[in-house]
N, C-alpha and C. Protein backbone atom coordinates (compact mmCIF):
# COMPACT_ATOMS: atom_id res chain seq x y z
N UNK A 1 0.84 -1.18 0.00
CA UNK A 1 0.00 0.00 0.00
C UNK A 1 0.89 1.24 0.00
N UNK A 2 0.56 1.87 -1.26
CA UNK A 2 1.43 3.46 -1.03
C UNK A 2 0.80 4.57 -0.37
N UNK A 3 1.46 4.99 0.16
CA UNK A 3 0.69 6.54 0.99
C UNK A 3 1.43 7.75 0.14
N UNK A 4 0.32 8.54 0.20
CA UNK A 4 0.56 9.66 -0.76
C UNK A 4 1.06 10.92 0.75
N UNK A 5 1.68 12.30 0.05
CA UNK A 5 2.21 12.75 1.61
C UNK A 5 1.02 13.31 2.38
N UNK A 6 -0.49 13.13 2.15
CA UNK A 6 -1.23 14.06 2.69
C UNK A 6 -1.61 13.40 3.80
N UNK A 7 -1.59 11.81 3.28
CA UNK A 7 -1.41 10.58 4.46
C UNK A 7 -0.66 10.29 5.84
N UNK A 8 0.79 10.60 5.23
CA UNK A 8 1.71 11.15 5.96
C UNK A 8 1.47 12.60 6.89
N UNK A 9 1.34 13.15 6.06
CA UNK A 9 1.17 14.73 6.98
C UNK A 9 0.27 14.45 8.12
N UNK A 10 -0.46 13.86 7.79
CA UNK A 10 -1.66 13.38 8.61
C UNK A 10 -1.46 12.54 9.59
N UNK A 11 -0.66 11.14 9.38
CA UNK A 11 -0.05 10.68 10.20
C UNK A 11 1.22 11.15 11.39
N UNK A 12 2.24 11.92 10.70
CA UNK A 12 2.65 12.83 11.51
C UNK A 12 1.68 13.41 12.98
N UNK A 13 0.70 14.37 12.13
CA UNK A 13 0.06 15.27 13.14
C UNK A 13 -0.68 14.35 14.36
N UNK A 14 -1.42 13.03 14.02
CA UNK A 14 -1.72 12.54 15.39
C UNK A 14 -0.68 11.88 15.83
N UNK A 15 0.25 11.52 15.16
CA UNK A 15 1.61 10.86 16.24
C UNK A 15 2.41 12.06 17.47
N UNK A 16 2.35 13.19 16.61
CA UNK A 16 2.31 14.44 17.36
C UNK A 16 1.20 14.63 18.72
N UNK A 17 0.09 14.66 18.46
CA UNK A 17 -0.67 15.10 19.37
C UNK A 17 -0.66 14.03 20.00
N UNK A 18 -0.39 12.50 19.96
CA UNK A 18 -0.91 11.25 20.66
C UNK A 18 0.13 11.77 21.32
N UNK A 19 1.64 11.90 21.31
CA UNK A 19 2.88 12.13 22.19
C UNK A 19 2.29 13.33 23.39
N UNK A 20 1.63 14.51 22.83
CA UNK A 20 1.28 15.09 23.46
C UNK A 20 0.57 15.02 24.67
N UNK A 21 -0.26 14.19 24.58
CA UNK A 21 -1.36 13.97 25.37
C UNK A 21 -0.92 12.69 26.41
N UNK A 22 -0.26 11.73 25.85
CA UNK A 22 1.30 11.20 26.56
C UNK A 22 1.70 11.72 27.96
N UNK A 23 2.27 12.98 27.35
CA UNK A 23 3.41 13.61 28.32
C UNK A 23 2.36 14.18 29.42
N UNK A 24 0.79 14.73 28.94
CA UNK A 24 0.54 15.64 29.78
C UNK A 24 0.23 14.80 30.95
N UNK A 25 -0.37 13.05 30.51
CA UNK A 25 -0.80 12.48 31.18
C UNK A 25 -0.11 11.91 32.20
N UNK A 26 1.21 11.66 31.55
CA UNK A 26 1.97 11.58 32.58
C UNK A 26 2.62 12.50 33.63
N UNK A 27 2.39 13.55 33.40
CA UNK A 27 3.28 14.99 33.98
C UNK A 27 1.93 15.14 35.16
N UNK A 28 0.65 15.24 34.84
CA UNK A 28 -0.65 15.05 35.66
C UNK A 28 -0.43 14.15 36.49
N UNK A 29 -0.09 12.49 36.52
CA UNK A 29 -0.44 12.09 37.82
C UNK A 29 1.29 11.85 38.17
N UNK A 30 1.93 11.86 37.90
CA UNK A 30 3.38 12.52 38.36
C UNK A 30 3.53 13.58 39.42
N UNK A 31 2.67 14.63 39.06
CA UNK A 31 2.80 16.01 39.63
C UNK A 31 3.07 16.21 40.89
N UNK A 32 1.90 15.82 41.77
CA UNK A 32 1.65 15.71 42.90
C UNK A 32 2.63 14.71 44.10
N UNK A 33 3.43 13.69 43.34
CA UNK A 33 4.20 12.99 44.24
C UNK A 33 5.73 13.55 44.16
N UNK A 34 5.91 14.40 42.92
CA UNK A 34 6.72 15.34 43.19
C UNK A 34 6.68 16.69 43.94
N UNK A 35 5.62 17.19 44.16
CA UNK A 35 5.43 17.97 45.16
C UNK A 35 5.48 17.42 46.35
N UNK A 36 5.07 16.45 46.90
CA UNK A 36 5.32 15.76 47.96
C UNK A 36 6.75 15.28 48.11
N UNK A 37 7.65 14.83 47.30
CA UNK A 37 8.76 14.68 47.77
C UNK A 37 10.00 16.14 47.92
N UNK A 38 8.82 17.44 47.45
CA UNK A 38 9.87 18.98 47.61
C UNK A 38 9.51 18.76 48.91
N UNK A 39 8.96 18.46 49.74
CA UNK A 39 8.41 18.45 50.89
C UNK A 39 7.28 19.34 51.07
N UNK A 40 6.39 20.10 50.34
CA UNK A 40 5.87 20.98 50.73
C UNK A 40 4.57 20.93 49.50
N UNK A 41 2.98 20.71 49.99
CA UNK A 41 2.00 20.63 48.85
C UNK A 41 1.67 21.68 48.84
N UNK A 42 2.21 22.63 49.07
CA UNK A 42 1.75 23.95 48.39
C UNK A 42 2.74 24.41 47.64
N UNK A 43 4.00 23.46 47.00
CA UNK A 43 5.14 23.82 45.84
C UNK A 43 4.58 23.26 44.41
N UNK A 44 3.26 22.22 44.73
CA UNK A 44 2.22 21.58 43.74
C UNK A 44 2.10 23.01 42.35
N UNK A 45 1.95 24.32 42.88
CA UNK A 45 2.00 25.23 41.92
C UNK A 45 3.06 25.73 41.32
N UNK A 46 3.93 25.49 41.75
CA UNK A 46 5.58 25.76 41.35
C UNK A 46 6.24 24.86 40.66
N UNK A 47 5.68 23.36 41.03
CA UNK A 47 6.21 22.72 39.92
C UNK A 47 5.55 22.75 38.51
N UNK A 48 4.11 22.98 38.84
CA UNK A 48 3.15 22.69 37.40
C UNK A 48 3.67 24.08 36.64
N UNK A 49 3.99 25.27 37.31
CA UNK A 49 4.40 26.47 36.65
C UNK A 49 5.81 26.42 35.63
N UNK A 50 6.43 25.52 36.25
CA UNK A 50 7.62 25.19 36.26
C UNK A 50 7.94 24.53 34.65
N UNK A 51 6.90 23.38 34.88
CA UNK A 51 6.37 22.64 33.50
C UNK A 51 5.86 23.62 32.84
N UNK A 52 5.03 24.22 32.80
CA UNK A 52 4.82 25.00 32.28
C UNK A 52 5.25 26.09 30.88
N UNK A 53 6.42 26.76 31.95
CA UNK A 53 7.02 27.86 31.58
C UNK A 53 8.27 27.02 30.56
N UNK A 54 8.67 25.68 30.78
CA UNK A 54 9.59 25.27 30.15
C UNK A 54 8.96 24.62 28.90
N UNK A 55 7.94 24.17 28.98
CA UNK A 55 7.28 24.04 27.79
C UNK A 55 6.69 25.05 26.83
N UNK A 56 6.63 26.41 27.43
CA UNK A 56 6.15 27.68 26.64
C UNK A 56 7.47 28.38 25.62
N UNK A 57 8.93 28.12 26.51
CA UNK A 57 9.80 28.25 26.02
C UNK A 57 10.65 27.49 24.57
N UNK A 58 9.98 25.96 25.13
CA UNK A 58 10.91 25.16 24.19
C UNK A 58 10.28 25.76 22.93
N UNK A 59 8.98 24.90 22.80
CA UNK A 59 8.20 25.27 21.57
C UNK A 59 8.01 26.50 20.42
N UNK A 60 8.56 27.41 20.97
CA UNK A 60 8.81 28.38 19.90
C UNK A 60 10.20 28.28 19.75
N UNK A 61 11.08 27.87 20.72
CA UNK A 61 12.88 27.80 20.36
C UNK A 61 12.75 26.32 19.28
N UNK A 62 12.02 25.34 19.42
CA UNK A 62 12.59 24.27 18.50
C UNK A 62 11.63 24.54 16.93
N UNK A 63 10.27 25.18 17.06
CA UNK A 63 10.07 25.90 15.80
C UNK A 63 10.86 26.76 14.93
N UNK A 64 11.66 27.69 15.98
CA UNK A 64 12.61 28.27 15.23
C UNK A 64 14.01 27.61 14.63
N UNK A 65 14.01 26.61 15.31
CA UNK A 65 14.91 26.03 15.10
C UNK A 65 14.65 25.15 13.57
N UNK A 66 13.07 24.57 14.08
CA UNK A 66 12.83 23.65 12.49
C UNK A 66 12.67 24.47 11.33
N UNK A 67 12.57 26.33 11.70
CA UNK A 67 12.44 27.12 10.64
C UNK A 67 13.61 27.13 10.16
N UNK A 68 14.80 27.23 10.90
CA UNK A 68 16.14 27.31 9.62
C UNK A 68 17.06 26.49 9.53
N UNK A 69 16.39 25.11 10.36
CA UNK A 69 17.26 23.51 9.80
C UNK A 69 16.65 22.88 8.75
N UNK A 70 15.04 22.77 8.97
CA UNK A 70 14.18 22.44 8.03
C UNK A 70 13.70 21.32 9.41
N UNK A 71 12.49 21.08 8.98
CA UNK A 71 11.59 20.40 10.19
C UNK A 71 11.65 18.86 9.87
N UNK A 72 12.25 18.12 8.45
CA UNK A 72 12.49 17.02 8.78
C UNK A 72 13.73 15.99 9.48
N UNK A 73 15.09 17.21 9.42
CA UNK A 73 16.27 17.27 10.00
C UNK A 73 15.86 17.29 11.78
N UNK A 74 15.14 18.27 12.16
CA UNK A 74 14.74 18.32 13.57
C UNK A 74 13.90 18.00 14.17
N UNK A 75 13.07 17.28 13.55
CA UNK A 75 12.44 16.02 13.90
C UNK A 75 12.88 14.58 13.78
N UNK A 76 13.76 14.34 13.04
CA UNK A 76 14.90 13.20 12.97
C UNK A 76 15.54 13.58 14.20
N UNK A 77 16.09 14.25 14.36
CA UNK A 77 17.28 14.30 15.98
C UNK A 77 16.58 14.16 16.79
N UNK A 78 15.10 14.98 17.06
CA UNK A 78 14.46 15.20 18.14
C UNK A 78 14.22 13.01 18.66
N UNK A 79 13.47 12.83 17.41
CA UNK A 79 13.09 11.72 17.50
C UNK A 79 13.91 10.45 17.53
N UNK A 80 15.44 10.50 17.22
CA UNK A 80 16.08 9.39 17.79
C UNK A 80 17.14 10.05 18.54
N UNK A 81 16.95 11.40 19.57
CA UNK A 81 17.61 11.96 20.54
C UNK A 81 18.94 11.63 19.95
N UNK A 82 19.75 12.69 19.45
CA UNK A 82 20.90 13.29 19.08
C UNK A 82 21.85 12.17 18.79
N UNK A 83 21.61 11.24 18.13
CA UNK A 83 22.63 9.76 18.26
C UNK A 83 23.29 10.05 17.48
């Protein structure tokens, strides 16, 4: 069976969002036993901020990045982590 790229593109985008929804799920019931081991459940907002703010950051630094490597180069590294 050949796939044409619109197939692909397509496939891409929910392998994308499935990862997404992945991480959040795991970062969600994660959260809380890492706040418990800062010692303190009221740092529960400091870590989720934390996640947060580092995820607000990456995402426009590795867009820019796939803007002038090209996005199938930096999604190759991303995806077999810099080998």
């Amino acid at each position: 069976m050949k796939m044409n790229s619109r197939s692909i593109v397509f496939t891409g985008i929910l392998l994308g969002a499935a990862e997404s929804m992945i991480m959040q799920t795991v970062v969600a019931t994660i959260l809380p036993h890492v706040a418990r081991e800062l010692g303190d459940p009221h740092l529960y907002g400091w870590v989720f901020s934390g996640y947060l703010l580092t995820s607000t950051v990456t995402i426009p630094m590795f867009a820019k990045l796939a803007d002038l490597y090209g996005y199938k180069l930096l999604f190759t590294l991303i995806l077999y982590g810099f080998k």
